[in-house]
Protein backbone atom coordinates (compact mmCIF):
# COMPACT_ATOMS: atom_id res chain seq x y z
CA UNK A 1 -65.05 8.17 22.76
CA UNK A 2 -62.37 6.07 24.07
CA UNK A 3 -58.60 6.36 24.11
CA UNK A 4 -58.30 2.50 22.16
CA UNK A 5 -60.87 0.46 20.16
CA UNK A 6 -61.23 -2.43 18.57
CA UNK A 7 -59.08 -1.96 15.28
CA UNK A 8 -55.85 -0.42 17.31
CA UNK A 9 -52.62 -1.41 16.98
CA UNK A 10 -51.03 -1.14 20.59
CA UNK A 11 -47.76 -1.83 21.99
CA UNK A 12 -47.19 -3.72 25.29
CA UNK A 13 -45.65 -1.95 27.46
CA UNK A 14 -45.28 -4.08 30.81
CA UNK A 15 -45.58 -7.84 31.40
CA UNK A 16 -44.03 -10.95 29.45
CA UNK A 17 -44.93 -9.90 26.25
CA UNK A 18 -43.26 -6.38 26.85
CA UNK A 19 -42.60 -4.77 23.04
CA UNK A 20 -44.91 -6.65 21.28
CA UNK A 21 -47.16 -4.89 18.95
CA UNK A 22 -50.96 -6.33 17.83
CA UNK A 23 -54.16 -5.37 16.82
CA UNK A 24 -56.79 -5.47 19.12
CA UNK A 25 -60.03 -7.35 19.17
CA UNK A 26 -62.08 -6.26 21.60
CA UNK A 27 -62.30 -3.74 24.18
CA UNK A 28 -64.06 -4.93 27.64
CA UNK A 29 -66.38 -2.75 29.70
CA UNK A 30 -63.88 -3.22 32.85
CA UNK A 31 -60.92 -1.48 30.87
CA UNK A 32 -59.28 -4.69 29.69
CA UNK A 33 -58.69 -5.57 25.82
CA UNK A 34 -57.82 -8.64 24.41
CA UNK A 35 -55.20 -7.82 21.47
CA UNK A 36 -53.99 -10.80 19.06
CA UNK A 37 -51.04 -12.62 19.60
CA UNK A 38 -50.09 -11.23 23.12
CA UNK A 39 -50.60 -12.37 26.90
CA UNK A 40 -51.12 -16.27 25.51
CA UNK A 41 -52.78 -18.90 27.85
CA UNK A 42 -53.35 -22.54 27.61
CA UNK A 43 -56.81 -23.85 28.68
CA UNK A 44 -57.68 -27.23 28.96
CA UNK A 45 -60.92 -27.99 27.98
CA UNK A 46 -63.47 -31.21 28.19
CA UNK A 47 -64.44 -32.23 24.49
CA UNK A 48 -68.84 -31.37 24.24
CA UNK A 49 -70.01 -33.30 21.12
CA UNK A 50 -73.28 -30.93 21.67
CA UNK A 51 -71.55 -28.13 20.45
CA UNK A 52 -69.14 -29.91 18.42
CA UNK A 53 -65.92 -28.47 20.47
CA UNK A 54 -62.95 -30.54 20.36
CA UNK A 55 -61.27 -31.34 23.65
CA UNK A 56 -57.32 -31.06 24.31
CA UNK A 57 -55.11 -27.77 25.30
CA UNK A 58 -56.43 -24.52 22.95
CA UNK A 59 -54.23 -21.65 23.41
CA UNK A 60 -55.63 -18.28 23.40
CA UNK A 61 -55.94 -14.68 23.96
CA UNK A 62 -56.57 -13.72 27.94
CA UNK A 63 -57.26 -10.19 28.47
CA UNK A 64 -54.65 -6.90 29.34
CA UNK A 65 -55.51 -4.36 31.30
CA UNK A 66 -55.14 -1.16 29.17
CA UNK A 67 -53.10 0.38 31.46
CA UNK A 68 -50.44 -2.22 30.31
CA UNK A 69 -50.71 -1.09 26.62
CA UNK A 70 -50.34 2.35 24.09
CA UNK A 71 -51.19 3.25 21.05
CA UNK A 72 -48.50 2.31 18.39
CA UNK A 73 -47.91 5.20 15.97
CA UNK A 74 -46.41 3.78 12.63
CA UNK A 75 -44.57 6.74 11.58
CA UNK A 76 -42.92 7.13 14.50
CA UNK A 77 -42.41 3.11 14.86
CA UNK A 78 -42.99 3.95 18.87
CA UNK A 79 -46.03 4.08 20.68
CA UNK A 80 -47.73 7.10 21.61
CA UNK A 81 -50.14 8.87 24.00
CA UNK A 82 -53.75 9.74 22.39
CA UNK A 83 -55.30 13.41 22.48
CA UNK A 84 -58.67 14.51 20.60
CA UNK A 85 -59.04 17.15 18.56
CA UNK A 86 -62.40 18.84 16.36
CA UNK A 87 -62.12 18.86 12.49
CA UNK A 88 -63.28 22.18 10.33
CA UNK A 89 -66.11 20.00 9.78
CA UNK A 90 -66.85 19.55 13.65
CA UNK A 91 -65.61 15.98 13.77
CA UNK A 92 -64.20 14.79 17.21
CA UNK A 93 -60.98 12.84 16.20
CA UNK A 94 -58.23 10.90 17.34
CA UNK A 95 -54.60 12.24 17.31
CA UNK A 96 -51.19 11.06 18.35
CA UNK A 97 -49.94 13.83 20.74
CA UNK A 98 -45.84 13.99 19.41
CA UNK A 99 -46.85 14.61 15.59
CA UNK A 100 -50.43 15.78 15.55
CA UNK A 101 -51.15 13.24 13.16
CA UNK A 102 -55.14 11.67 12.89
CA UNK A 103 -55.79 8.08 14.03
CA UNK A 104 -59.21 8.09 12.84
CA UNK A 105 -59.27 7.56 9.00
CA UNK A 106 -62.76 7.45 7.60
């Protein structure tokens, strides 16, 4: 069980896009994500009729390391270090560490 997942919204904390908050969409084996909206690069790319791809500039998401982002805790409106913690039930869970509160709703 990992610290972030896909689903997360994270805050930047170092880099260009310091402060801005996004969800992430995928977590890479390396310990990079790439989170919507932030760390935006333009790549040029050759048009391929093949696969029907359009050539020109796209912009798009490059990956962040995830040392470079935290969790962003919505009641707090600050982001926030991660801790687990067992439910009665024996569930291993998510929690912010300043309020206790659970990440993971199921």
């Amino acid at each position: 069980m990992h610290k972030i997942r896909k689903g997360d919204e994270v805050i930047v904390l170092t880099g260009r896009d310091r402060g801005k908050i996004g969800e992430v969409l995928q977590v890479m084996p390396d310990g990079r994500a790439l989170v919507n909206d932030v760390n935006l690069v333009k790549r040029h790319t050759k048009p391929n009729p093949m696969k029907g791809i359009q050539g020109g500039i796209i912009e798009k998401e490059a990956p962040i390391h995830l040392s470079n982002v935290a969790s962003y805790n919505p009641s707090t409106k600050k982001s926030d270090r991660v801790g687990f913690k067992y439910l009665e039930d024996g569930r291993k869970v998510r929690v912010f560490k300043s309020n206790q509160e659970v990440m993971d709703i199921e």
